[in-house]
PDB file of N, CA and C in Angstrom:
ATOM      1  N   UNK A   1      95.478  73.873  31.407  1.00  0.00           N
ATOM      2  CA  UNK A   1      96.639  74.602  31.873  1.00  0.00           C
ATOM      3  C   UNK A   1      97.310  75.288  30.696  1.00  0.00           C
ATOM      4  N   UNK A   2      97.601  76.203  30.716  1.00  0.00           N
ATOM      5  CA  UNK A   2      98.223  77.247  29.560  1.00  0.00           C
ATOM      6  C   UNK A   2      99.639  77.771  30.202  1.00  0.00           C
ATOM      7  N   UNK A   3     100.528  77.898  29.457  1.00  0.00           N
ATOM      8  CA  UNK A   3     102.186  78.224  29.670  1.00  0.00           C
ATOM      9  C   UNK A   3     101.979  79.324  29.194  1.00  0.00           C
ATOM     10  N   UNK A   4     102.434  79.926  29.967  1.00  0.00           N
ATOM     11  CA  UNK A   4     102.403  81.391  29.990  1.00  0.00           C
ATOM     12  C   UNK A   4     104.140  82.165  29.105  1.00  0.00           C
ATOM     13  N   UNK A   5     103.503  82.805  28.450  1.00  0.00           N
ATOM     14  CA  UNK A   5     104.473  83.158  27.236  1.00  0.00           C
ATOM     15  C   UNK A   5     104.862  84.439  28.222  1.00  0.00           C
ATOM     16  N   UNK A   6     105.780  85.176  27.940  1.00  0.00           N
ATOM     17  CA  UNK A   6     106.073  86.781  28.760  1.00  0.00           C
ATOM     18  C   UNK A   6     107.146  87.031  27.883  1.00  0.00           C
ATOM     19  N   UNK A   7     106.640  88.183  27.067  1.00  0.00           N
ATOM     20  CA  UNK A   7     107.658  89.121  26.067  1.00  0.00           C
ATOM     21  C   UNK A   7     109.360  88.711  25.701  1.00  0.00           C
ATOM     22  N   UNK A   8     108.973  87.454  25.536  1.00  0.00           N
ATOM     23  CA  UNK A   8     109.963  86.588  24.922  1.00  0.00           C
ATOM     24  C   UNK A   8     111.250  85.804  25.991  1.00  0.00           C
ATOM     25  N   UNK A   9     110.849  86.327  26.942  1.00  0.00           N
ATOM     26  CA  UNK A   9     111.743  85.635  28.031  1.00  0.00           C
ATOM     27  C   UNK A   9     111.055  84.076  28.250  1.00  0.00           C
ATOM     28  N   UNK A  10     110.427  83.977  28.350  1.00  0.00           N
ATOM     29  CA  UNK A  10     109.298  82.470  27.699  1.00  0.00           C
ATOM     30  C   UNK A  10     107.998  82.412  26.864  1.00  0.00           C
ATOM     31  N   UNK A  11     108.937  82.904  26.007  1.00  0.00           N
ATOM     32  CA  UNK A  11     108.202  83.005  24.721  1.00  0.00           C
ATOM     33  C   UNK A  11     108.653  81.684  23.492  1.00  0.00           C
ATOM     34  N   UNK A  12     107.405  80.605  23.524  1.00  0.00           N
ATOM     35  CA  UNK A  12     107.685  79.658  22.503  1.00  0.00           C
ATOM     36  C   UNK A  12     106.885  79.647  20.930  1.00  0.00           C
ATOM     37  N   UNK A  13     106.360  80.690  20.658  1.00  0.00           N
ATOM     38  CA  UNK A  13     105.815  80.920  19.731  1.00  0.00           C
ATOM     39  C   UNK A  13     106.318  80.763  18.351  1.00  0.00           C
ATOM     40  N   UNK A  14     107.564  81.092  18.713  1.00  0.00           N
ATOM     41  CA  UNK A  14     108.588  81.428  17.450  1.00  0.00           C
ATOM     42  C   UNK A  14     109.433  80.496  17.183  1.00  0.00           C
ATOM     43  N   UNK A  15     109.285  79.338  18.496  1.00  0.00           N
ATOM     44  CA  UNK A  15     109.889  77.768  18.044  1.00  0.00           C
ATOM     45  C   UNK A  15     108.607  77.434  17.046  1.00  0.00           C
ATOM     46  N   UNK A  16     107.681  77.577  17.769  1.00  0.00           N
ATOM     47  CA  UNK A  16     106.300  76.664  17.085  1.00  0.00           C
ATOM     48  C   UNK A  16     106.339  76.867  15.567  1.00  0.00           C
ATOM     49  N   UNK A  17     105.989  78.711  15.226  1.00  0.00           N
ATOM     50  CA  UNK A  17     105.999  79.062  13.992  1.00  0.00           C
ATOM     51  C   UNK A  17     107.401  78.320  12.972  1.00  0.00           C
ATOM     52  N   UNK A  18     108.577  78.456  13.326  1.00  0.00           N
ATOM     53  CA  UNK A  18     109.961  77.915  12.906  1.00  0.00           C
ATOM     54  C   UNK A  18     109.396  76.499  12.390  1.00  0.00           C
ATOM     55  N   UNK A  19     109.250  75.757  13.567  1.00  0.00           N
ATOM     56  CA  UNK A  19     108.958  74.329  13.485  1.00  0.00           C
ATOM     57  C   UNK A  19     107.852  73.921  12.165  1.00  0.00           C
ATOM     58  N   UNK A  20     107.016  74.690  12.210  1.00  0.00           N
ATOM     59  CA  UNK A  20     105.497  74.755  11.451  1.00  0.00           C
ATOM     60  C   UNK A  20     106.004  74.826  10.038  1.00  0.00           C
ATOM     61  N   UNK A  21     107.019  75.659  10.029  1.00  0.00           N
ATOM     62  CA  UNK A  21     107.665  76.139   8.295  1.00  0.00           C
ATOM     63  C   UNK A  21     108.686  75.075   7.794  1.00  0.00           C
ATOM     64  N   UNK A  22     109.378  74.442   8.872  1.00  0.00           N
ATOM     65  CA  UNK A  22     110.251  73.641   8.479  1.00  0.00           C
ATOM     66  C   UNK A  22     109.316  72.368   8.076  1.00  0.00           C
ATOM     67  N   UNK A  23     107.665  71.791   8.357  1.00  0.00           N
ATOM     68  CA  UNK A  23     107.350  71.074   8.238  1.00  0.00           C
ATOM     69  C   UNK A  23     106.201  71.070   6.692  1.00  0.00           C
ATOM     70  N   UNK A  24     106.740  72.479   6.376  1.00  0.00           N
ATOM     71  CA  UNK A  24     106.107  73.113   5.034  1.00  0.00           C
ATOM     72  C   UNK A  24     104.497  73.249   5.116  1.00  0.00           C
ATOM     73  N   UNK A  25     103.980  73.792   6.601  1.00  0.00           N
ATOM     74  CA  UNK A  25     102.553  73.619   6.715  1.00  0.00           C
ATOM     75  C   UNK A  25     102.122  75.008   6.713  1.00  0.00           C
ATOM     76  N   UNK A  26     100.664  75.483   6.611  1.00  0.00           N
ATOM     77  CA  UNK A  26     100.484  76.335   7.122  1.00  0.00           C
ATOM     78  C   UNK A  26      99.511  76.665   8.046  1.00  0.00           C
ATOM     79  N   UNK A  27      99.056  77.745   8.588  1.00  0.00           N
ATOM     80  CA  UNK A  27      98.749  78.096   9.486  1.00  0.00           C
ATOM     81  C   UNK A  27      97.467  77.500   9.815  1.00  0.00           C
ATOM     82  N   UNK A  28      96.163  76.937   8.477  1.00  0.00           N
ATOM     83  CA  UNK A  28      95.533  76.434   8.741  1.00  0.00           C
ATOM     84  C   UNK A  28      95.063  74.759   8.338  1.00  0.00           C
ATOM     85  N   UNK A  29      96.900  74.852   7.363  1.00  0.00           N
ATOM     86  CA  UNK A  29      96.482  73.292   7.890  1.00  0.00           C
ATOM     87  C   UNK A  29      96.918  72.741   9.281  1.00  0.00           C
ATOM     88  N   UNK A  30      97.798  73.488   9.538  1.00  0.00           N
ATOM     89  CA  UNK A  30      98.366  72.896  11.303  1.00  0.00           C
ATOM     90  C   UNK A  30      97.000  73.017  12.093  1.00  0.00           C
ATOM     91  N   UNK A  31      96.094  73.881  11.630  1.00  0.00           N
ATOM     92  CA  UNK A  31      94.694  74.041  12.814  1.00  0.00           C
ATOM     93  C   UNK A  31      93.990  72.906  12.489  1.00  0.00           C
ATOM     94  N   UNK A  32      93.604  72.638  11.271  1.00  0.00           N
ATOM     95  CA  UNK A  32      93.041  71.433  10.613  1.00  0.00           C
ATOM     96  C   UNK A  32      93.577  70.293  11.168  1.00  0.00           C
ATOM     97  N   UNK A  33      94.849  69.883  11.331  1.00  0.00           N
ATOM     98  CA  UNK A  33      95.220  68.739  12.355  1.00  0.00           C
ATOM     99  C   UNK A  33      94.998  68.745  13.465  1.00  0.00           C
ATOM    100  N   UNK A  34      95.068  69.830  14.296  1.00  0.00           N
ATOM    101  CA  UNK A  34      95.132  70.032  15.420  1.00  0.00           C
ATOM    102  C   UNK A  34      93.276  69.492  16.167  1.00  0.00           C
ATOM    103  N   UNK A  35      92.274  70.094  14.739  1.00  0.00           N
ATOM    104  CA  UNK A  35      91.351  69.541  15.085  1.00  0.00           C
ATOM    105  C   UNK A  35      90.728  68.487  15.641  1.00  0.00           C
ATOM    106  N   UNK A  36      91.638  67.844  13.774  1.00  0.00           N
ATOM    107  CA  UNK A  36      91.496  66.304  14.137  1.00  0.00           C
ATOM    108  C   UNK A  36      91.706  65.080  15.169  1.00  0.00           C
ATOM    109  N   UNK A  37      92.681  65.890  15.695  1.00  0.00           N
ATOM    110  CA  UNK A  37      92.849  65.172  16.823  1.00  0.00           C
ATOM    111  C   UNK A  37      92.382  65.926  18.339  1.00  0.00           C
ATOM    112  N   UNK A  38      91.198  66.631  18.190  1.00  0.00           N
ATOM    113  CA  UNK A  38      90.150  67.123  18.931  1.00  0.00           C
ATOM    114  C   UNK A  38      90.350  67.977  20.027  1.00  0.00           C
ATOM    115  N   UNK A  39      91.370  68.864  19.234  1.00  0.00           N
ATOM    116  CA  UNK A  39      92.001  70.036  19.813  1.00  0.00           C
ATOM    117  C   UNK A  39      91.131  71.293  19.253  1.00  0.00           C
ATOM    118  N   UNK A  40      90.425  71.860  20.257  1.00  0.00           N
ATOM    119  CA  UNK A  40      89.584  73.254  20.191  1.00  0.00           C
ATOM    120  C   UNK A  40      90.239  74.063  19.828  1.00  0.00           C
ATOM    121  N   UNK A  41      90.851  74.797  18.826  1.00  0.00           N
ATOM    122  CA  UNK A  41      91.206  75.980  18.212  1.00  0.00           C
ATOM    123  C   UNK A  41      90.805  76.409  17.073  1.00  0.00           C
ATOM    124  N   UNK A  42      91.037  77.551  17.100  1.00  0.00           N
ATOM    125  CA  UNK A  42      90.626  78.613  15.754  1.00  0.00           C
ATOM    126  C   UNK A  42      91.960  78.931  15.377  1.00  0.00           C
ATOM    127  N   UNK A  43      91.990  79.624  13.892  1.00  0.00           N
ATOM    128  CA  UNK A  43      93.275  80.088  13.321  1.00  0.00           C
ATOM    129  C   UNK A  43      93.867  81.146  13.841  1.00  0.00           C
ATOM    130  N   UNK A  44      93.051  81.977  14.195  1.00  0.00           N
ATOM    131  CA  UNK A  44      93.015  83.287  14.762  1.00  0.00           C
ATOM    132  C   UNK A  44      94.278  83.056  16.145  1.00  0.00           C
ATOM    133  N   UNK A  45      93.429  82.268  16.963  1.00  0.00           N
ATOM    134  CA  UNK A  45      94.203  81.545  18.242  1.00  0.00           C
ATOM    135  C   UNK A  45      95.677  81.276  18.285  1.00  0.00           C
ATOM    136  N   UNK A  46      95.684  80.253  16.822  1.00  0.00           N
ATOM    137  CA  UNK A  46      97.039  79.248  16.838  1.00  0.00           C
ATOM    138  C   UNK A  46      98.054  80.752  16.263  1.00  0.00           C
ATOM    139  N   UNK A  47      97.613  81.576  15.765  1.00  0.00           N
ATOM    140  CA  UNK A  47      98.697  82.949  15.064  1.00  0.00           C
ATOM    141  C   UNK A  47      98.735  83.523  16.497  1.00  0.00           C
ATOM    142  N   UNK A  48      97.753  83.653  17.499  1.00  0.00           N
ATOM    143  CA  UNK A  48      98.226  84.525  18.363  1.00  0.00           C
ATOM    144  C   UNK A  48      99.545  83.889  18.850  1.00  0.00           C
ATOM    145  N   UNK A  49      99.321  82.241  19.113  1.00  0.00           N
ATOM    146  CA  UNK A  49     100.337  81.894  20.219  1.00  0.00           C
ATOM    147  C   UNK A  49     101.439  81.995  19.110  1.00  0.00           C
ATOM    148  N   UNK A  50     101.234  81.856  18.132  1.00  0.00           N
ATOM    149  CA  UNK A  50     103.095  82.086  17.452  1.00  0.00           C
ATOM    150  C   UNK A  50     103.387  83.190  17.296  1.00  0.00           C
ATOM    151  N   UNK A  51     102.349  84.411  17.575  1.00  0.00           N
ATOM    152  CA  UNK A  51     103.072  85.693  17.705  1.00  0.00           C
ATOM    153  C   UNK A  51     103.623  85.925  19.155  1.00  0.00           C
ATOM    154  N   UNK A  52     103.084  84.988  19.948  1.00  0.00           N
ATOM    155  CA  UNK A  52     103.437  85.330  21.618  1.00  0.00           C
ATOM    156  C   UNK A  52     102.273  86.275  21.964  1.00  0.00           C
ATOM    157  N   UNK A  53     101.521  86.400  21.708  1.00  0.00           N
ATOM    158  CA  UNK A  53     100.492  87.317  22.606  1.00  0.00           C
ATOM    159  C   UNK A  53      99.545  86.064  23.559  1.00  0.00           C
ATOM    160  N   UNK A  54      99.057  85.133  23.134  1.00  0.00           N
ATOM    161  CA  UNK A  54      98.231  83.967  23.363  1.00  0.00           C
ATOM    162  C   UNK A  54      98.882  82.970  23.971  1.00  0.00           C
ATOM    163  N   UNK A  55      98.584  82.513  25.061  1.00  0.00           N
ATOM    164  CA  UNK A  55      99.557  81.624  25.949  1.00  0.00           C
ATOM    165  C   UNK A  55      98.881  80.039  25.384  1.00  0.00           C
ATOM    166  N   UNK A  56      99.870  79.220  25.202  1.00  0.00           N
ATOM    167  CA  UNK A  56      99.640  77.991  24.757  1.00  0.00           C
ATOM    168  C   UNK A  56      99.004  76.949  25.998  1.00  0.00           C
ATOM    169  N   UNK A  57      98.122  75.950  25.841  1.00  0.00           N
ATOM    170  CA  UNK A  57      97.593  75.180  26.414  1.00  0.00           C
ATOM    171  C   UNK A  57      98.888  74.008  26.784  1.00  0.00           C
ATOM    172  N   UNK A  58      98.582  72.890  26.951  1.00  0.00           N
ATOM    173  CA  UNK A  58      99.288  71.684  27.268  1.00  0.00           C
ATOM    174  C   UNK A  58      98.979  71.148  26.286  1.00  0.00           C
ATOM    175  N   UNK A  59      97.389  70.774  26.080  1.00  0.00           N
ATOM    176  CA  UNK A  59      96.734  69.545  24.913  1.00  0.00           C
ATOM    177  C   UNK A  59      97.333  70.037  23.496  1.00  0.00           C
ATOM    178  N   UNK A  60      97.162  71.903  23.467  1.00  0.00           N
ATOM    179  CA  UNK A  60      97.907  72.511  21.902  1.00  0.00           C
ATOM    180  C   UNK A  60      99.121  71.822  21.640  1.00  0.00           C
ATOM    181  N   UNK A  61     100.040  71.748  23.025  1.00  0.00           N
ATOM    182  CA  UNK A  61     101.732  71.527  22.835  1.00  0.00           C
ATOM    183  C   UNK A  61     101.756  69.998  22.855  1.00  0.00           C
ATOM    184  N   UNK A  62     100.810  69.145  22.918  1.00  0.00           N
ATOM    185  CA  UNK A  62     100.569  67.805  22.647  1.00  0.00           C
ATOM    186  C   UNK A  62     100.381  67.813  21.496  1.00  0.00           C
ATOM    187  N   UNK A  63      99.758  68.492  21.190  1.00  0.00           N
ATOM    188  CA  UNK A  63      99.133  67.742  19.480  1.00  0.00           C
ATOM    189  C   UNK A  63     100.029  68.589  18.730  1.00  0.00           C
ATOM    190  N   UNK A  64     101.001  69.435  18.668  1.00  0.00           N
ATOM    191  CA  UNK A  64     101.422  69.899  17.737  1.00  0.00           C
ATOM    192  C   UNK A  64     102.699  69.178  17.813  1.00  0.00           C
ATOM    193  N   UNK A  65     103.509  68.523  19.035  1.00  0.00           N
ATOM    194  CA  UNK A  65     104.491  67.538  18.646  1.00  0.00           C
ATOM    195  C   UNK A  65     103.861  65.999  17.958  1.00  0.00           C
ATOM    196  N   UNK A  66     102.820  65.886  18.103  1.00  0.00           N
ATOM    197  CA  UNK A  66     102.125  64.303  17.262  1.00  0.00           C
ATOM    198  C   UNK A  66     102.128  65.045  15.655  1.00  0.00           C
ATOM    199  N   UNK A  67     101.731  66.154  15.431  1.00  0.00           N
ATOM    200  CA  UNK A  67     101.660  66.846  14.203  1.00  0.00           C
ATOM    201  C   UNK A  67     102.996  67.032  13.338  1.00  0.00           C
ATOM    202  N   UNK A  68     104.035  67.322  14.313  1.00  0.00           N
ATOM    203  CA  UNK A  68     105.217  67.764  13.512  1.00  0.00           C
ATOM    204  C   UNK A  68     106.137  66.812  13.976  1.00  0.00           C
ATOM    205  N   UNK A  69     105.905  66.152  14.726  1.00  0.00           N
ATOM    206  CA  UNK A  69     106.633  64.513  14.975  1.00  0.00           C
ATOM    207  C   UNK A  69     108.332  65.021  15.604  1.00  0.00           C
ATOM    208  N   UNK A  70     107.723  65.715  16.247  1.00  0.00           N
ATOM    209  CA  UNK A  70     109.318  66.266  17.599  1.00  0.00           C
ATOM    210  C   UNK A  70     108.735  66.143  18.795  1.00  0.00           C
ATOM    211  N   UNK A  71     109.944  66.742  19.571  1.00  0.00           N
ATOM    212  CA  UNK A  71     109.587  65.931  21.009  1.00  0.00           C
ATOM    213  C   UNK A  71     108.999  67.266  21.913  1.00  0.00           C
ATOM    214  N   UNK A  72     108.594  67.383  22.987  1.00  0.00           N
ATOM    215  CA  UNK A  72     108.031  68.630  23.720  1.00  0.00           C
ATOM    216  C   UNK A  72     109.221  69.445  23.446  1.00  0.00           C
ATOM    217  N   UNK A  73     110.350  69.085  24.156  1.00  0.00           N
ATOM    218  CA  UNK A  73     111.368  69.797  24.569  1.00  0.00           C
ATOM    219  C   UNK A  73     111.944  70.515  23.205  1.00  0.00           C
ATOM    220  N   UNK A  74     112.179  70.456  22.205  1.00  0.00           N
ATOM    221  CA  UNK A  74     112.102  71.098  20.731  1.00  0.00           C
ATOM    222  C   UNK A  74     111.315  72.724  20.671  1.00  0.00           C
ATOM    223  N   UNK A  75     110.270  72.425  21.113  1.00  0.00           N
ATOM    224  CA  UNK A  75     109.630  73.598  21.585  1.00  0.00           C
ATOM    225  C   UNK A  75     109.820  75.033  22.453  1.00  0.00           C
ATOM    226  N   UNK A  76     111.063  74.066  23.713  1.00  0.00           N
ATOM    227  CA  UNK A  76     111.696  75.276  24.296  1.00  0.00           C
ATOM    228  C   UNK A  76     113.087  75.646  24.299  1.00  0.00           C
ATOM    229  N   UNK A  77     113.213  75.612  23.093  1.00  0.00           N
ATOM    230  CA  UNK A  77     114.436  75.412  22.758  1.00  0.00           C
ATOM    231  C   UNK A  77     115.714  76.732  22.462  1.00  0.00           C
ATOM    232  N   UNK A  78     116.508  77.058  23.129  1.00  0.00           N
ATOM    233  CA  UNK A  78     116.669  78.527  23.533  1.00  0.00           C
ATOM    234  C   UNK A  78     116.260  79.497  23.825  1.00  0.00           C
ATOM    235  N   UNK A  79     115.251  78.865  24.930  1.00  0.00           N
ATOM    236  CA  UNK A  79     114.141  79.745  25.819  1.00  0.00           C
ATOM    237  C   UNK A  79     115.191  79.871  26.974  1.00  0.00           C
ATOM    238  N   UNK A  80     114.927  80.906  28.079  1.00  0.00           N
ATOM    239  CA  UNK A  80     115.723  81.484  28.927  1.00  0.00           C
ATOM    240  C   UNK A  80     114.804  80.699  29.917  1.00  0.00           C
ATOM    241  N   UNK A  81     115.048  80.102  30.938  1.00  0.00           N
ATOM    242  CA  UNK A  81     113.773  79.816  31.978  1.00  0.00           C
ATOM    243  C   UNK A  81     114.226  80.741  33.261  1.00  0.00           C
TER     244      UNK A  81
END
């Protein structure tokens, strides 16, 4: 299942990226974890969804709160629903 991003009206990309910098990572070590814990992505992928073009999975938005150790809801966080 993928959450569908739409030109920033639910667009969480830019929590993710935020979140990602505050945790001093980058783009492919967050993929490198994401692996590890046997999440199918490429780098290419994980930049789309923080640019918002690439709609995020469920398992992505799982493993990237075990990664950056916040909670789902962090993620939508002054999103308009």
């Amino acid at each position: 299942m993928r959450i569908r991003q739409d030109n920033g009206k639910f667009n969480i990309g830019g929590n993710i990226r935020r979140i990602r910098k505050e945790n001093h990572l980058t783009q492919e070590q967050t993929v490198a974890k994401m692996q590890l814990l046997g999440v199918d992505i490429s780098r290419g992928i994980y930049s789309q969804i923080e640019c918002g073009i690439a709609n995020i999975r469920v398992q992505e938005l799982i493993a990237l709160s075990k990664i950056f150790n916040r909670e789902i809801n962090d993620f939508f966080e002054g999103i308009e629903l």
